[in-house]
N, C-alpha and C. Protein backbone atom coordinates (compact mmCIF):
# COMPACT_ATOMS: atom_id res chain seq x y z
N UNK A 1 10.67 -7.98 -22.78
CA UNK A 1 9.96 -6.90 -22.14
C UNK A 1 9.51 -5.89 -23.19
N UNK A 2 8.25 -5.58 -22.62
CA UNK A 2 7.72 -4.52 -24.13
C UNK A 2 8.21 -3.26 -23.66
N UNK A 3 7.98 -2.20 -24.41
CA UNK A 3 8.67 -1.08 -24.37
C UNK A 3 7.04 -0.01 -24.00
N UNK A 4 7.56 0.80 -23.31
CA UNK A 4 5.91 2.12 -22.37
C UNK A 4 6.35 2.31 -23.74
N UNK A 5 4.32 2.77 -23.46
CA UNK A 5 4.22 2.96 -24.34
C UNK A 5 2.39 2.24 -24.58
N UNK A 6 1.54 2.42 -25.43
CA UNK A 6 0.31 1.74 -26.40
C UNK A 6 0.69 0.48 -27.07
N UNK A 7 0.13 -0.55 -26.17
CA UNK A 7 0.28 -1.62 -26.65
C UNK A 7 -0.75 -2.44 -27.51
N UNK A 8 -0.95 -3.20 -28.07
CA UNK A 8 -2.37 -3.94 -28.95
C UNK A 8 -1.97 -5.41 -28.67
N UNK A 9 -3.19 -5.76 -28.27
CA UNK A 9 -3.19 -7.70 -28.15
C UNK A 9 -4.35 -8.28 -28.80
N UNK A 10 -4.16 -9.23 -29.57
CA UNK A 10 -5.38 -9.58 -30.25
C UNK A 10 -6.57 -10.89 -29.66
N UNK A 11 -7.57 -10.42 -29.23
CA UNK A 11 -8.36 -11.16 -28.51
C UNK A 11 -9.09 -11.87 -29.69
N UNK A 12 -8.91 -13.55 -29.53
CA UNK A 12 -10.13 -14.15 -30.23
C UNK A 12 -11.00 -14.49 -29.43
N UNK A 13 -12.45 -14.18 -29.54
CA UNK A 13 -13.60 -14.47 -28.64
C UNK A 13 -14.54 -15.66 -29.49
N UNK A 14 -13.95 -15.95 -30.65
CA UNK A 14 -15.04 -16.90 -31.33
C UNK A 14 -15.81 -18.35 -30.74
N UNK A 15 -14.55 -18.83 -29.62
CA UNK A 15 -15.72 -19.69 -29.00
C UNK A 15 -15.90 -19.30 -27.53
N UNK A 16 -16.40 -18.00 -27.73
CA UNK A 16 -17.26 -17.58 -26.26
C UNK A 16 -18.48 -17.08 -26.68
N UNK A 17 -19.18 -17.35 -25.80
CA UNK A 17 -20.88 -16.95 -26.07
C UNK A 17 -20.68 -15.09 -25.69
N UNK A 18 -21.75 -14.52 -26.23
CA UNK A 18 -22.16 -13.14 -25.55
C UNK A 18 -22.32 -12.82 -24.25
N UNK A 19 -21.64 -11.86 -23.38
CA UNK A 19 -21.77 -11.64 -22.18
C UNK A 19 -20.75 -10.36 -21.44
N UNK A 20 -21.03 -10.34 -20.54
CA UNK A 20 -20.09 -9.66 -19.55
C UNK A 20 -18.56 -10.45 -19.42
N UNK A 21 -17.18 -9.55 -19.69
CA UNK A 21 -16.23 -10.32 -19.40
C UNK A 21 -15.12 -8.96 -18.21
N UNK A 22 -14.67 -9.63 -17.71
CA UNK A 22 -14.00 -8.89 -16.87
C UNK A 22 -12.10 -9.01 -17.43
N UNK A 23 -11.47 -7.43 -17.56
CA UNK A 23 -10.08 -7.70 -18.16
C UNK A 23 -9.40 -8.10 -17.19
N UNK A 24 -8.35 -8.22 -16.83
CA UNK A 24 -7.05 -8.06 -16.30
C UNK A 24 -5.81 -7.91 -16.88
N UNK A 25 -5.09 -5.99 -16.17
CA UNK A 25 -3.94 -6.14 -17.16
C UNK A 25 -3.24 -5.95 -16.22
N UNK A 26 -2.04 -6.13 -16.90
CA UNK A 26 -0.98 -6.39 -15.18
C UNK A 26 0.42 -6.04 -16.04
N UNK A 27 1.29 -5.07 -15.22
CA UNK A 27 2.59 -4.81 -15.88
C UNK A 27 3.80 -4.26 -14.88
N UNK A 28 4.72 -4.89 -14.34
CA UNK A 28 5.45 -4.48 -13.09
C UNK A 28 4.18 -4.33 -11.97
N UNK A 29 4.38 -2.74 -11.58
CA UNK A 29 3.76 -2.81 -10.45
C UNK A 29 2.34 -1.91 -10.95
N UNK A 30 2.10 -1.97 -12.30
CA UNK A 30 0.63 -1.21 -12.07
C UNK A 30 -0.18 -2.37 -12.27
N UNK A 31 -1.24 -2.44 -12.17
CA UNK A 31 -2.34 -3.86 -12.44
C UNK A 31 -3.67 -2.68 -12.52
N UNK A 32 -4.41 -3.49 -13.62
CA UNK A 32 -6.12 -2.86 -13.78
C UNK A 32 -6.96 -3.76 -13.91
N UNK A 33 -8.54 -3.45 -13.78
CA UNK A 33 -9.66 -4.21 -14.10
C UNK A 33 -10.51 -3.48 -14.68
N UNK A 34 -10.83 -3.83 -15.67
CA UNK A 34 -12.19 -3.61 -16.89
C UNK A 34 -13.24 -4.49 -16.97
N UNK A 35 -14.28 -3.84 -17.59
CA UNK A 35 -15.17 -4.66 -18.14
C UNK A 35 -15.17 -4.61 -19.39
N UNK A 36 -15.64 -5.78 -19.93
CA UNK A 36 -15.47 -6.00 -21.47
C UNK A 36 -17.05 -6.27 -21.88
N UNK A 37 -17.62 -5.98 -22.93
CA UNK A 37 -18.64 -6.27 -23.40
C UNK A 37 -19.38 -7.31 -24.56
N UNK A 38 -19.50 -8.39 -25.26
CA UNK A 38 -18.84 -8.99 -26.12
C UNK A 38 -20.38 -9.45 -26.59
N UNK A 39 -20.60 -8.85 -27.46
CA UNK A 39 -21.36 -9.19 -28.42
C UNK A 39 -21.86 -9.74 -29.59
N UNK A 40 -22.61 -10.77 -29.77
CA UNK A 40 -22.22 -11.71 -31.13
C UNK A 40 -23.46 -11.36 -31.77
């Protein structure tokens, strides 16, 4: 279990094309959705 707090995860996108991506983060009971932007 990670500790509250700012966490960092390292996304490789190298074999995804450019586009709209949608996040999902999820931790006990909070959960979110983002948009991601990903540009090559």
């Amino acid at each position: 279990m990670w500790a509250a707090g700012c966490q960092r995860v390292t996304f490789d996108a190298g074999h995804l094309p450019s586009g709209m991506y949608l996040v999902r983060m999820s931790a006990s009971d909070f959960q979110a959705t983002g948009k991601m932007l990903l540009l090559k």
